[in-house]
N, C-alpha and C. Protein backbone atom coordinates (compact mmCIF):
# COMPACT_ATOMS: atom_id res chain seq x y z
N UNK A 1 0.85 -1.17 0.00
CA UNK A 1 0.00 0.00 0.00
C UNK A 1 0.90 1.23 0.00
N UNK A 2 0.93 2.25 -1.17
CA UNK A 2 1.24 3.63 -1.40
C UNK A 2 0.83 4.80 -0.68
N UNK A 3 0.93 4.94 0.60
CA UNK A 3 0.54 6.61 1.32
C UNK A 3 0.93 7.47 0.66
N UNK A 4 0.16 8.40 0.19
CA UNK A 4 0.53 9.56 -0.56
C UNK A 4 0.18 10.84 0.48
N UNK A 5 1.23 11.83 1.14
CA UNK A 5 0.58 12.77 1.70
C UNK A 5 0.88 14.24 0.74
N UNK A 6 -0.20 14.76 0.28
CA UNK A 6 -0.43 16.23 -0.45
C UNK A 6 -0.80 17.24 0.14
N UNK A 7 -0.81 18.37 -0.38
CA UNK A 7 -1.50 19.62 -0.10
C UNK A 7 -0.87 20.04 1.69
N UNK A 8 0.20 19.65 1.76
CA UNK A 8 0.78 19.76 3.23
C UNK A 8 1.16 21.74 3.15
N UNK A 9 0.45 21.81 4.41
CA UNK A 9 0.48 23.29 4.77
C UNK A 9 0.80 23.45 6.04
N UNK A 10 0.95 24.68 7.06
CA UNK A 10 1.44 24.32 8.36
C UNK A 10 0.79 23.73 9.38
N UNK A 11 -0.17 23.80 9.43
CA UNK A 11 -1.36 22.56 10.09
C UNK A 11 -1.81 21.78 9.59
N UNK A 12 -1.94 21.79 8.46
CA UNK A 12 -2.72 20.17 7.99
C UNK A 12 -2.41 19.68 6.99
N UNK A 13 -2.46 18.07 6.19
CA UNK A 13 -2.25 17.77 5.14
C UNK A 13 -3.51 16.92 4.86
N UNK A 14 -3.22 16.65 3.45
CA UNK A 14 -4.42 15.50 3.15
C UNK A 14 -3.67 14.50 2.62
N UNK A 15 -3.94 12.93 3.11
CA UNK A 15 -3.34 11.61 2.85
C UNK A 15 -4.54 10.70 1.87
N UNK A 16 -3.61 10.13 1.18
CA UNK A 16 -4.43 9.14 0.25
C UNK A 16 -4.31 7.79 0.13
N UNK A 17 -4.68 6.45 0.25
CA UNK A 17 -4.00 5.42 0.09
C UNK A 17 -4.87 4.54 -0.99
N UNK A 18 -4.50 3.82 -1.72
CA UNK A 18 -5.25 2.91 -2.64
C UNK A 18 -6.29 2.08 -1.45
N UNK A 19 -7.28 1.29 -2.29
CA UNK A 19 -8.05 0.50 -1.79
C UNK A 19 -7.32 -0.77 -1.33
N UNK A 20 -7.67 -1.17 -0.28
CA UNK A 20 -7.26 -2.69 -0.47
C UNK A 20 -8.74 -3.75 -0.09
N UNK A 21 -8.48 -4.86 -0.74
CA UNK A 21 -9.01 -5.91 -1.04
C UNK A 21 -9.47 -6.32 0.53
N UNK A 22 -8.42 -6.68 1.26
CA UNK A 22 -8.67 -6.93 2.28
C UNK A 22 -9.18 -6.42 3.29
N UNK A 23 -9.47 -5.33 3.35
CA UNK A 23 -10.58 -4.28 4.33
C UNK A 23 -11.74 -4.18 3.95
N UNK A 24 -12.46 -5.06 3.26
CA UNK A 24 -14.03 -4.95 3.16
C UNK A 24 -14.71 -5.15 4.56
N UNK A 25 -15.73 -4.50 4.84
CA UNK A 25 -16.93 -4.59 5.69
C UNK A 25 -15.57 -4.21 7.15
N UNK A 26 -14.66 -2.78 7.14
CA UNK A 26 -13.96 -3.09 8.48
C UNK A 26 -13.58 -1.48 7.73
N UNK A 27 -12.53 -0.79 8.63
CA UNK A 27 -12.07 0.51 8.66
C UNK A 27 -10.31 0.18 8.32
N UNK A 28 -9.86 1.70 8.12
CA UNK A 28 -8.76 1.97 8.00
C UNK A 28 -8.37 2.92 9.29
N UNK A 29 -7.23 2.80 9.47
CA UNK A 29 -6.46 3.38 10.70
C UNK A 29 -5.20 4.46 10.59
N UNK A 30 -5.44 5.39 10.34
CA UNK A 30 -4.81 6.60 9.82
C UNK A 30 -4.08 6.83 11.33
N UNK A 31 -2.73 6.85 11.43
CA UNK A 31 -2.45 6.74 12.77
C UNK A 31 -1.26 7.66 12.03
N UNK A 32 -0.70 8.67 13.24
CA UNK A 32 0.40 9.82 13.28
C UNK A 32 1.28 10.17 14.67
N UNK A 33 1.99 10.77 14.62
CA UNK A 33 2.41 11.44 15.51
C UNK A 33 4.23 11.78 15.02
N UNK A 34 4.34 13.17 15.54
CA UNK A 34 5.65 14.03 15.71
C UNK A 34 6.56 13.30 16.23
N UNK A 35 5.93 12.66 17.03
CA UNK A 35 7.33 11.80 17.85
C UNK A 35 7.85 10.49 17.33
N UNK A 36 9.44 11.17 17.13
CA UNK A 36 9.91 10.01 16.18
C UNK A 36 10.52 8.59 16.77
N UNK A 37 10.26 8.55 17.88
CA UNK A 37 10.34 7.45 18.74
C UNK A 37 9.72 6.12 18.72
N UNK A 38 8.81 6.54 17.19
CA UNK A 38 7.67 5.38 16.57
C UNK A 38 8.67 5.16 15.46
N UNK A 39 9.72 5.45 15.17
CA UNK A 39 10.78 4.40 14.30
C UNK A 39 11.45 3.89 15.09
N UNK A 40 11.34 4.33 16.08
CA UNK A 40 13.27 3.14 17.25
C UNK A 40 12.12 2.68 17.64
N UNK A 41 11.46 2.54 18.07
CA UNK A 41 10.41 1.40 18.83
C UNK A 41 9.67 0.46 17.58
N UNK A 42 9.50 0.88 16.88
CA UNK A 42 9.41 -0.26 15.50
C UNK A 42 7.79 0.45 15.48
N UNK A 43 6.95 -0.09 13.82
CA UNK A 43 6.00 -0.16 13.69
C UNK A 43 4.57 -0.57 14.59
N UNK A 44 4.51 -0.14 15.91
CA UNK A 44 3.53 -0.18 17.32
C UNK A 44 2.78 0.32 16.99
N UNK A 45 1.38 0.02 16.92
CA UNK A 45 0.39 1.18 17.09
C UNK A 45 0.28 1.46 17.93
N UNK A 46 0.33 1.03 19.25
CA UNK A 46 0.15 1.90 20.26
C UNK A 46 1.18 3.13 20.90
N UNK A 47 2.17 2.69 19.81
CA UNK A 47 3.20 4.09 19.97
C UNK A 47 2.73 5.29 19.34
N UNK A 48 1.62 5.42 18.62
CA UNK A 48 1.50 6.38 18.00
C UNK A 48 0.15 7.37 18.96
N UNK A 49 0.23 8.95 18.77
CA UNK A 49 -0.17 9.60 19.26
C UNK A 49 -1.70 9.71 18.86
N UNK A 50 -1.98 10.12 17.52
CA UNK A 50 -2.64 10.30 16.83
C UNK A 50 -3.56 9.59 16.25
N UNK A 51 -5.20 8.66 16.24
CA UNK A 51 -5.23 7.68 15.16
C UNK A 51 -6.69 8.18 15.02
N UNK A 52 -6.80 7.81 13.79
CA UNK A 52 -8.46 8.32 13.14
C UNK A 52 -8.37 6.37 12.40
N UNK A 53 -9.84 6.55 12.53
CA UNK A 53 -10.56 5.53 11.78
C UNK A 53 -11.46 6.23 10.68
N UNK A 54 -11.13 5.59 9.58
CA UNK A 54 -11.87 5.92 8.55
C UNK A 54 -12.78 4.91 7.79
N UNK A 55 -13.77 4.96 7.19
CA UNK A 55 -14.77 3.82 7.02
C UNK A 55 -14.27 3.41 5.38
N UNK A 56 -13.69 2.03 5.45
CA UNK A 56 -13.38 1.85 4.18
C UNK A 56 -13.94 1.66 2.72
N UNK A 57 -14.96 2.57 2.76
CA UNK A 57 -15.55 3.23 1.63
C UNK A 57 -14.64 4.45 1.30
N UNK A 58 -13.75 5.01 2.33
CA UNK A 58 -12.98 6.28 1.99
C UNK A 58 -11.39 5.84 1.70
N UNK A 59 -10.52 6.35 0.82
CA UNK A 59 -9.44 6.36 0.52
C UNK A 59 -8.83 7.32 0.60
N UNK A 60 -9.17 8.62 1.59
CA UNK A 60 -8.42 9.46 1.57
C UNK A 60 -8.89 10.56 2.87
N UNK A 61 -7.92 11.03 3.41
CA UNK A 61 -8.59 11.82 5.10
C UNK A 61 -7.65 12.85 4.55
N UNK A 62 -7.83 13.93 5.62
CA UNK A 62 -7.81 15.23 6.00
C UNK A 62 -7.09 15.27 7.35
N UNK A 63 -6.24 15.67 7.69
CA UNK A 63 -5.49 15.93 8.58
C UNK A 63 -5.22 17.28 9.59
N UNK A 64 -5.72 17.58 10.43
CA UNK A 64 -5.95 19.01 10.71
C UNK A 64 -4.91 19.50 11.92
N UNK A 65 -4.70 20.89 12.67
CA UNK A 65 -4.49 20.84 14.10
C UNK A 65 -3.23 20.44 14.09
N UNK A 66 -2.30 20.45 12.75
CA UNK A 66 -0.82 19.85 12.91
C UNK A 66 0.04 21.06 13.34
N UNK A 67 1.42 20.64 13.89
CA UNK A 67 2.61 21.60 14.41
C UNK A 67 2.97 22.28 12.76
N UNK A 68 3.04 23.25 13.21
CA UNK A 68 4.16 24.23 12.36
C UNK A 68 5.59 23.48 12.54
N UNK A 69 6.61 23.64 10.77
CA UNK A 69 7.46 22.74 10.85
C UNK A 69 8.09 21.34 12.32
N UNK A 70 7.13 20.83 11.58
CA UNK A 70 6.99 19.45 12.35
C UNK A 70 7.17 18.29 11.46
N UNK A 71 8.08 17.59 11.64
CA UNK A 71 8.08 15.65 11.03
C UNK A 71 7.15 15.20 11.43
N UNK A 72 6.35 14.81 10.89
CA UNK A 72 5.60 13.47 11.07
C UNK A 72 5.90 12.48 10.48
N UNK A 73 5.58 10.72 11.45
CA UNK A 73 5.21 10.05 11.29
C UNK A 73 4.33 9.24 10.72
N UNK A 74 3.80 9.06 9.59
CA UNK A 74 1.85 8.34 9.47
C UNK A 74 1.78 7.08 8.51
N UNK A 75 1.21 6.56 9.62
CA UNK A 75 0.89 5.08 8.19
C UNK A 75 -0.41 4.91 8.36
N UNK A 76 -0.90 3.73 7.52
CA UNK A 76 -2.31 3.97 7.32
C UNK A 76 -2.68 2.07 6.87
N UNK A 77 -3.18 1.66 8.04
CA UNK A 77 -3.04 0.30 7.76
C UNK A 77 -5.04 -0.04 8.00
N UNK A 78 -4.98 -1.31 7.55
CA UNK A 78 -6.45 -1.96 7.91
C UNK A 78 -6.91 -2.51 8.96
N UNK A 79 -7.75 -1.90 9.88
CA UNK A 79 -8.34 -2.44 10.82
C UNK A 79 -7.28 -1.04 11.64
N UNK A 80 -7.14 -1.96 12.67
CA UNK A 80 -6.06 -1.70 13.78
C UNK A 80 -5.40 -2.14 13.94
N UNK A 81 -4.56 -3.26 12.90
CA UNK A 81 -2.88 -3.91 12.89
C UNK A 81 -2.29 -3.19 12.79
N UNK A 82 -0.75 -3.50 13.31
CA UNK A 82 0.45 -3.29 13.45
C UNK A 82 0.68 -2.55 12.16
N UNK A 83 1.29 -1.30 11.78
CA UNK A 83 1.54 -1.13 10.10
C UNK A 83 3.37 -1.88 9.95
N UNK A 84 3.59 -2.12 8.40
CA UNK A 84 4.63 -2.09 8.29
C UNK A 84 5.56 -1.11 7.43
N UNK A 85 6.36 -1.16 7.16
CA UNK A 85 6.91 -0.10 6.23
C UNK A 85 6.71 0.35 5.21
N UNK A 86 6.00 -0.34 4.27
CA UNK A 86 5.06 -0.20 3.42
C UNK A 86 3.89 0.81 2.93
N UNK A 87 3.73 0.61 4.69
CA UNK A 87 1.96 1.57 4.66
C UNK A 87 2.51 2.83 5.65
N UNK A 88 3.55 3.61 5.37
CA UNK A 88 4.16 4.36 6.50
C UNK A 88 4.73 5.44 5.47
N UNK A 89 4.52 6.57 6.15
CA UNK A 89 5.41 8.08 5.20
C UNK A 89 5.81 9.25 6.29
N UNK A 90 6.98 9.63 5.24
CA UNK A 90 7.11 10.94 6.69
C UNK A 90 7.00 12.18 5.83
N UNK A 91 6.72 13.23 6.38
CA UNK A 91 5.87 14.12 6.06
C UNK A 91 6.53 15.83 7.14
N UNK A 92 6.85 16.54 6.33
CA UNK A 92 6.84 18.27 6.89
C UNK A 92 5.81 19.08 6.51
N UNK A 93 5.64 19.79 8.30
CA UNK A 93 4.88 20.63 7.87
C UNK A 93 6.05 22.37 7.37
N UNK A 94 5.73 23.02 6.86
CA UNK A 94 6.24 24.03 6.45
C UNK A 94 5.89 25.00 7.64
N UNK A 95 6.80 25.82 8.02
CA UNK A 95 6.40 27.10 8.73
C UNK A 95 5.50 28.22 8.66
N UNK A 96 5.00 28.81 9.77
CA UNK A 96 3.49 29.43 9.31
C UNK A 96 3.55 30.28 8.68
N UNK A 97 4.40 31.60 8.42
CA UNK A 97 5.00 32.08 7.35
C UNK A 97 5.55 31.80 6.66
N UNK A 98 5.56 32.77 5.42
CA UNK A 98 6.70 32.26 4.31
C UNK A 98 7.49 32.94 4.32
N UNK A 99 8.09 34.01 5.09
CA UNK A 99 8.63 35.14 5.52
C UNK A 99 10.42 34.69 5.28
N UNK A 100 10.32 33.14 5.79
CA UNK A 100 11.67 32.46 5.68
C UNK A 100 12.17 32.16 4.41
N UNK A 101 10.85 31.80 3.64
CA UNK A 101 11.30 31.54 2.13
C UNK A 101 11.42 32.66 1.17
N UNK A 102 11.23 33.41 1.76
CA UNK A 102 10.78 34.82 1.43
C UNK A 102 12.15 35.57 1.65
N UNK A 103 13.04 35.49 2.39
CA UNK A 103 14.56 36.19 2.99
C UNK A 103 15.68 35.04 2.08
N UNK A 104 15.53 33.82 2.03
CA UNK A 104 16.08 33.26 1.22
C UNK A 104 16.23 33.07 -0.21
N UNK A 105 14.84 33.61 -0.60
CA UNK A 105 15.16 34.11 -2.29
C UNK A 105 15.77 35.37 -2.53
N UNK A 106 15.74 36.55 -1.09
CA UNK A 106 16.24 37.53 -1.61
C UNK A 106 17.67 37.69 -1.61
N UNK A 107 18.32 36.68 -0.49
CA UNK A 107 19.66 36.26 -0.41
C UNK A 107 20.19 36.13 -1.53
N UNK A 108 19.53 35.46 -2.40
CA UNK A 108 20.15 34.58 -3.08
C UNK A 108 20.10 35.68 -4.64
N UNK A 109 18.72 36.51 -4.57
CA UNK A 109 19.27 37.45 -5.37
C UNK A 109 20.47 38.56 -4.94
N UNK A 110 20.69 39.07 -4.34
CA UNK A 110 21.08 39.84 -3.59
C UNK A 110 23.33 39.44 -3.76
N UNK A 111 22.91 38.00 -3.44
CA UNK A 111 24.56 37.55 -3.69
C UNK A 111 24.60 37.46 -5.44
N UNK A 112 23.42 37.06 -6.49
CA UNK A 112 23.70 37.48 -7.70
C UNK A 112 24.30 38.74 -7.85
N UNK A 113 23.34 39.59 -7.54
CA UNK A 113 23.21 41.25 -8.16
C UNK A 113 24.89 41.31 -7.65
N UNK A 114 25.65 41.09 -6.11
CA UNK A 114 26.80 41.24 -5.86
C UNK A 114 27.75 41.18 -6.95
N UNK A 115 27.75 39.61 -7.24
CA UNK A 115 28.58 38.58 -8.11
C UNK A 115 28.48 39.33 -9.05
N UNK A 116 27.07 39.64 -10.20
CA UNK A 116 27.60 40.26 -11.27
C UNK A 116 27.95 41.57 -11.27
N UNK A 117 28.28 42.44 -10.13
CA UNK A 117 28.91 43.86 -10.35
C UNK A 117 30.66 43.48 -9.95
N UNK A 118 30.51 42.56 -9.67
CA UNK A 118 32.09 42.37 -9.11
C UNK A 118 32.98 42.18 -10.77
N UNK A 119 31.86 40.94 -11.15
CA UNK A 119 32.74 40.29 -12.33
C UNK A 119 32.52 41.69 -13.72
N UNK A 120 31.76 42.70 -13.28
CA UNK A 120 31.36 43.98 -14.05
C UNK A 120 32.66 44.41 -13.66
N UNK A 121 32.78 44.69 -12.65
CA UNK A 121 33.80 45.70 -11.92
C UNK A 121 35.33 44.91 -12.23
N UNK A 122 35.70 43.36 -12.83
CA UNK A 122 37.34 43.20 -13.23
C UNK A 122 36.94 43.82 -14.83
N UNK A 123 36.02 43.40 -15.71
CA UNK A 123 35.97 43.46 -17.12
C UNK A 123 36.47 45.09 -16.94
N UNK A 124 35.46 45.89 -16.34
CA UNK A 124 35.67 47.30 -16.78
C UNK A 124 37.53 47.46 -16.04
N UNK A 125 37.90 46.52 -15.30
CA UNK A 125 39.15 47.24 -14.86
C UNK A 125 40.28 47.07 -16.29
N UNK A 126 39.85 45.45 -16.49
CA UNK A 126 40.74 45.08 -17.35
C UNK A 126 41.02 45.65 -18.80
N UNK A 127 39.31 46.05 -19.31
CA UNK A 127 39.28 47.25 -20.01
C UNK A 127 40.36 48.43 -20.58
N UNK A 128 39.84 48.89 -18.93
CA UNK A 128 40.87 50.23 -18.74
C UNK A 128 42.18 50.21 -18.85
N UNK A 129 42.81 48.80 -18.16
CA UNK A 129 43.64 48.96 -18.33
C UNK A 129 44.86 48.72 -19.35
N UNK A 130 44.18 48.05 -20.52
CA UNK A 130 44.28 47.75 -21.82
C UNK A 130 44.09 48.93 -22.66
N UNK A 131 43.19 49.49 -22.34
CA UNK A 131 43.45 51.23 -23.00
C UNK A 131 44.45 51.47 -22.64
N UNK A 132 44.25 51.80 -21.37
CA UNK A 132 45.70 53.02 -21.09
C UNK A 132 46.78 52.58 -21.36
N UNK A 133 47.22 50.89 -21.58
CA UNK A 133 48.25 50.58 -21.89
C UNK A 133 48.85 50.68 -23.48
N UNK A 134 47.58 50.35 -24.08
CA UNK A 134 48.21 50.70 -25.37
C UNK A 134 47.89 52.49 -25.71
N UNK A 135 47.50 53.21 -25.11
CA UNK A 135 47.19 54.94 -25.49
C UNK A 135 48.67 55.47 -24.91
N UNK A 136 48.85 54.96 -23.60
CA UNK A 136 50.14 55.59 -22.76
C UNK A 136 51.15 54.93 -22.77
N UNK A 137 51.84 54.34 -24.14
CA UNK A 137 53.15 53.59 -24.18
C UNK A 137 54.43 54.63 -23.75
N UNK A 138 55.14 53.94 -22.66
CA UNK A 138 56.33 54.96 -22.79
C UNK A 138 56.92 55.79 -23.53
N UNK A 139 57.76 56.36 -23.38
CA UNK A 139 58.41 56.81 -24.56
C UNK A 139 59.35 56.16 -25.10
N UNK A 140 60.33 55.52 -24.81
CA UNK A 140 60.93 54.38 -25.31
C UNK A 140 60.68 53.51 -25.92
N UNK A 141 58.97 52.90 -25.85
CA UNK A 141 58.79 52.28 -26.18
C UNK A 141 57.76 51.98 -27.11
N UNK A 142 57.54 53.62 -27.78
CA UNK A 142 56.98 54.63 -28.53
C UNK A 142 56.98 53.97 -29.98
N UNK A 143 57.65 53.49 -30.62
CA UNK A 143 58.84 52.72 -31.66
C UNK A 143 58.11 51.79 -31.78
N UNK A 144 58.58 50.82 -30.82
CA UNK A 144 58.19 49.27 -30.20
C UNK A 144 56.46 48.94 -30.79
N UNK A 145 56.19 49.83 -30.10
CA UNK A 145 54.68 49.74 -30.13
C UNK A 145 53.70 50.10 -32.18
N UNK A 146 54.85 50.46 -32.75
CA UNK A 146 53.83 51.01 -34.17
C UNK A 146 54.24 49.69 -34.47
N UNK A 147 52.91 49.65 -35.28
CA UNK A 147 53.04 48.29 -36.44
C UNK A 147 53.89 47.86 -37.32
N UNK A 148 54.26 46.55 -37.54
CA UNK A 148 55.22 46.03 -38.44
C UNK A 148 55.44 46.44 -40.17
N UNK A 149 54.10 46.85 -40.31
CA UNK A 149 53.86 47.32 -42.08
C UNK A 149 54.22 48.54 -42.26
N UNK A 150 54.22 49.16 -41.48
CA UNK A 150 55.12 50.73 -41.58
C UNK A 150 54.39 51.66 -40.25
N UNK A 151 55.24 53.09 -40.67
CA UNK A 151 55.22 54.00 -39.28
C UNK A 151 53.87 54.61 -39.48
N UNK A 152 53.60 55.15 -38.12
CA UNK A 152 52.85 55.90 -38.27
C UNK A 152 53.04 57.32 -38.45
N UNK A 153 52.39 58.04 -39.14
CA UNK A 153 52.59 59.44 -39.72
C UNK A 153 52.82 60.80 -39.00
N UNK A 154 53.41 61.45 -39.05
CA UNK A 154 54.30 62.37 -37.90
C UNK A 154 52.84 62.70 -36.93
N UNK A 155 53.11 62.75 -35.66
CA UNK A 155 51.90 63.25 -35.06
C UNK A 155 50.61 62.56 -34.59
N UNK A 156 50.63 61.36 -35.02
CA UNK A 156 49.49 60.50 -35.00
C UNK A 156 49.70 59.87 -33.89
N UNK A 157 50.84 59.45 -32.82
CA UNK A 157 50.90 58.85 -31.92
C UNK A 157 50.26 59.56 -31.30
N UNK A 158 51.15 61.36 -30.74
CA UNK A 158 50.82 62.23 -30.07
C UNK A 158 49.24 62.31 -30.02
N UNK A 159 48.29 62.37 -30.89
CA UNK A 159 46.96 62.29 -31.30
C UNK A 159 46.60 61.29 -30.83
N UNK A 160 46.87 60.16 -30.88
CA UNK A 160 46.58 58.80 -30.31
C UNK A 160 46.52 58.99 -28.94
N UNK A 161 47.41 59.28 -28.72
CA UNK A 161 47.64 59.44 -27.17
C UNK A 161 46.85 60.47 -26.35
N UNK A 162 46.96 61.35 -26.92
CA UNK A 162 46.01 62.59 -26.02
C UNK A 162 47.09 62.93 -24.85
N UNK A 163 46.50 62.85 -23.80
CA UNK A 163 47.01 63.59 -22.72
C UNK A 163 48.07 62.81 -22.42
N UNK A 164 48.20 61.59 -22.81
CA UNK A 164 49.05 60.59 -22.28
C UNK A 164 50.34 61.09 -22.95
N UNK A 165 50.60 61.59 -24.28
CA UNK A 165 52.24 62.13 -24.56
C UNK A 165 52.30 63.21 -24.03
N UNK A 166 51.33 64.05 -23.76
CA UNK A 166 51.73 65.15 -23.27
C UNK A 166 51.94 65.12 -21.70
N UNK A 167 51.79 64.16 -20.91
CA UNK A 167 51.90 63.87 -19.86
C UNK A 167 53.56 63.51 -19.64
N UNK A 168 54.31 62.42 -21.04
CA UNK A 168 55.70 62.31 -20.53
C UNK A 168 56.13 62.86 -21.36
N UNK A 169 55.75 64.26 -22.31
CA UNK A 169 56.61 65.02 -22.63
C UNK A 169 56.86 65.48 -21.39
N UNK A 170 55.78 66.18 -20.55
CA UNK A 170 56.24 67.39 -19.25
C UNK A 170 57.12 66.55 -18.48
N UNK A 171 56.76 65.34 -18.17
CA UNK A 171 57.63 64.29 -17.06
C UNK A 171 59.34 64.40 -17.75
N UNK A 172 59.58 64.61 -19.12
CA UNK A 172 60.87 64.59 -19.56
C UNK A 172 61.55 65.78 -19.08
N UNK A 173 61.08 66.91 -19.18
CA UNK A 173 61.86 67.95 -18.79
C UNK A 173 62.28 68.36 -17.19
């Protein structure tokens, strides 16, 4: 037997289990509880806190009055036997706000928006500094720097450069 528990909210869920064959003219035993002391003590029903009988014409209960983030325990066996592992699920309830899930998406935008101004903030450095390296070539190395197919035309560095030759002209004197 498949326990299915859905629609879990901070108090209540709704559980479903197939029919079985063997519960005609008798009930089902929707049994629960928080306390997880109903796995080290083994499959007991009388370890469990919680138990509804349901008339096995029904395949599916309603669960009400549950803890805010809470484990549960629940199996759902025929009659009032022992369940085994089979007929057993564990189950959270979610917290009564969403206030938590709510601070954790903004985290998580929040370390984006970071991340991409950082990786903004090397491009534009590396940028820059690839300009200025090829605009502000030394003067020595003024030469070095024009292209292999020929010079450039009187003045065009200086122009190239802008403030940057006129910066180690003044530094020369």
């Amino acid at each position: 037997m498949v326990v299915t528990v859905y629609n879990i909210s901070s108090t209540s869920a709704r559980v479903t289990w197939p029919a079985s064959p063997a519960c005609l003219d008798t009930f089902y035993s929707v049994m629960y509880d928080p306390n997880w002391n109903s796995l080290i003590m083994g499959y007991k029903r009388k370890s469990f806190k919680h138990e509804e009988r349901i008339p096995v014409s029904q395949t599916a209960t309603y669960l009400g009055n549950l803890l805010p983030q809470t484990a549960y325990f629940l199996c759902v066996t025929c009659q009032a036997a022992d369940p085994v592992r089979e007929q057993c699920q564990v189950f959270s309830t979610p917290s009564e706000s969403s206030e938590g899930h709510d601070r954790a998406g903004w985290e998580v935008a929040v370390g984006v928006w970071l991340t991409c101004c950082l990786l903004l903030l090397v491009i534009a450095g590396v940028l820059l500094w690839g300009c200025l390296h090829n605009m502000c070539s030394l003067p020595g190395r003024a030469a070095e720097s024009r292209p292999r197919w020929g010079a450039y035309p009187s003045g065009t560095l200086e122009r190239r450069a802008g403030w940057c030759a006129q910066t180690w002209t003044h530094r020369r004197r």
